[in-house]
Protein backbone atom coordinates (compact mmCIF):
# COMPACT_ATOMS: atom_id res chain seq x y z
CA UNK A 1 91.76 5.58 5.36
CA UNK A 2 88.50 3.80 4.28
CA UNK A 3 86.60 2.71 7.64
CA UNK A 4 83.28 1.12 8.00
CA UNK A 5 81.20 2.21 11.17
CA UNK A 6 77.67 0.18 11.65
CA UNK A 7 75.51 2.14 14.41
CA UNK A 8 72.99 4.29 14.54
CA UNK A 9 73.39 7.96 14.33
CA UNK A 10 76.45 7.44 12.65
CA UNK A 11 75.42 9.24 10.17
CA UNK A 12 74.96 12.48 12.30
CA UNK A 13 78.24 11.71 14.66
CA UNK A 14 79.93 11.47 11.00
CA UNK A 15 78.28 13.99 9.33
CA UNK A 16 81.59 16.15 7.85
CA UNK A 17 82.91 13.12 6.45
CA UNK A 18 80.12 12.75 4.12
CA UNK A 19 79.18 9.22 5.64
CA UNK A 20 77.51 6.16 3.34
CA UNK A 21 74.58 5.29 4.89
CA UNK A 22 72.57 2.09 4.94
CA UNK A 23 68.98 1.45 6.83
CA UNK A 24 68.34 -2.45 6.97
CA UNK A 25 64.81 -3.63 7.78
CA UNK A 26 62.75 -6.59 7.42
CA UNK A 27 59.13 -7.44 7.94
CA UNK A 28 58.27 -8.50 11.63
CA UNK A 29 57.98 -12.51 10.65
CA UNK A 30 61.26 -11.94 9.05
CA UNK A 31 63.03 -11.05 11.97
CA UNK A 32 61.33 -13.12 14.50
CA UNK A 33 62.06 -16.31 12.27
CA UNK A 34 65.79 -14.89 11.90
CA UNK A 35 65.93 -14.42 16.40
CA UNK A 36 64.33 -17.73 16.60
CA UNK A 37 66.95 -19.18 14.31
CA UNK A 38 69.97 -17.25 15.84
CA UNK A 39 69.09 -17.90 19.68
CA UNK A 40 71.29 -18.68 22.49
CA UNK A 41 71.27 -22.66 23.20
CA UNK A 42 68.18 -22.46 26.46
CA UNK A 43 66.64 -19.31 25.23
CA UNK A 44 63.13 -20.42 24.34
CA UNK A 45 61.75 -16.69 23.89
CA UNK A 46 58.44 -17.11 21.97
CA UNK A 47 57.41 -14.98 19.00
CA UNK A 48 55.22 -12.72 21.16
CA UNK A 49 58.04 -12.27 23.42
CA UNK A 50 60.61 -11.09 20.76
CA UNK A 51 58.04 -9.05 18.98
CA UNK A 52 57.80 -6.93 22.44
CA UNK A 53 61.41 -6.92 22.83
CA UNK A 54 61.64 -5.74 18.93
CA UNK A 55 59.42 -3.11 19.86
CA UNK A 56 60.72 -2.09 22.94
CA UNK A 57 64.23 -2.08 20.89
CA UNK A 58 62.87 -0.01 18.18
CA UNK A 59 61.40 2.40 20.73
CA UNK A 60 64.88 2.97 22.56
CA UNK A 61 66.25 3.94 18.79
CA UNK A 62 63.58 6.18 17.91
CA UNK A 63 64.22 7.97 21.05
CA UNK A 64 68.29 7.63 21.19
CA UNK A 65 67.68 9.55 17.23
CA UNK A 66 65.34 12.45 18.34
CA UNK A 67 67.76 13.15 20.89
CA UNK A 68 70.70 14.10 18.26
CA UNK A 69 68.81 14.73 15.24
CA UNK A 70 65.45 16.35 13.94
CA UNK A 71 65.04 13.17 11.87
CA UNK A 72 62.96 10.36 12.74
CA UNK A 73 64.81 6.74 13.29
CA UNK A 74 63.93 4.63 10.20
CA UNK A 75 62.64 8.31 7.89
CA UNK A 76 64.39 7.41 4.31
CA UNK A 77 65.74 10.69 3.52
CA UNK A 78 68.42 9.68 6.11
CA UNK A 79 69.50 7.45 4.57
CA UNK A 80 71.31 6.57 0.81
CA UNK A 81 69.85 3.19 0.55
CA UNK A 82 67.47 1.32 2.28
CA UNK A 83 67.67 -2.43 2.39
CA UNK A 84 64.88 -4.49 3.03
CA UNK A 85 66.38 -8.09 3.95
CA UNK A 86 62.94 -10.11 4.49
CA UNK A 87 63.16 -12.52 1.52
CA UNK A 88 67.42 -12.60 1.23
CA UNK A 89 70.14 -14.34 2.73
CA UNK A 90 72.48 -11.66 4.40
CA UNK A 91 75.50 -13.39 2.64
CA UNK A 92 73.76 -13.22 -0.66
CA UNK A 93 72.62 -9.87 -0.48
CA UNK A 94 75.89 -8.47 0.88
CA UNK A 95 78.04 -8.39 -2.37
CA UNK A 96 74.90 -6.47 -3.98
CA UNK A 97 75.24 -3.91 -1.29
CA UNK A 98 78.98 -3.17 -1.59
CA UNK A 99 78.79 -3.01 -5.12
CA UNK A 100 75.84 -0.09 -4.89
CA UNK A 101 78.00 1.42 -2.44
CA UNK A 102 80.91 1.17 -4.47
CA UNK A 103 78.87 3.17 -7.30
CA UNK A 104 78.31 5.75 -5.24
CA UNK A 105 81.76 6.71 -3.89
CA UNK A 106 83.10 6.49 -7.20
CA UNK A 107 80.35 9.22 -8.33
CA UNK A 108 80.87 11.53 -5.22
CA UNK A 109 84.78 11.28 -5.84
């Protein structure tokens, strides 16, 4: 049956099944606007704060992908399509991403 799995490495876990995959990114004001706007009620993290934690994050992948792969975390030829969110709204930029991925099972079928 049709699945979707959101992790990384799924890709190489899922690699006989011919996995769709997706690498989301954003530009570092971009995502410390969207943590600052998604925080926990009393979490008063500043920018500089989540910026080390997004690194420190981004290190942990990098490292969790060279242990099962010989790719780099992040390199694009890992990847089908790579989505840069900065300037969208997740919810508008969803329907756009389904329908690409629609287009391409329909041409691997």
């Amino acid at each position: 049956k049709d699945c979707v799995i959101v992790g990384r490495n799924a890709d190489v876990i899922l690699k006989d099944a011919h996995p769709f995959s997706i690498f989301v990114c954003a530009e570092k004001d971009a995502k410390i606007r969207r943590c600052m706007e998604r925080a926990q009620p009393g979490e008063n993290l500043s920018p500089k704060e989540i910026e080390r934690n997004m690194r420190r994050i981004d290190k942990n992948r990098a490292s969790s992908r060279e242990l099962i792969c010989d790719r780099k975390w992040g390199d694009h030829e890992s990847y089908h399509l790579t989505v840069n969110t900065t300037d969208w709204n997740i919810k508008e930029l969803a329907p756009a991403v389904a329908a690409f991925a629609d287009s391409w099972f329909q041409k691997i079928l």
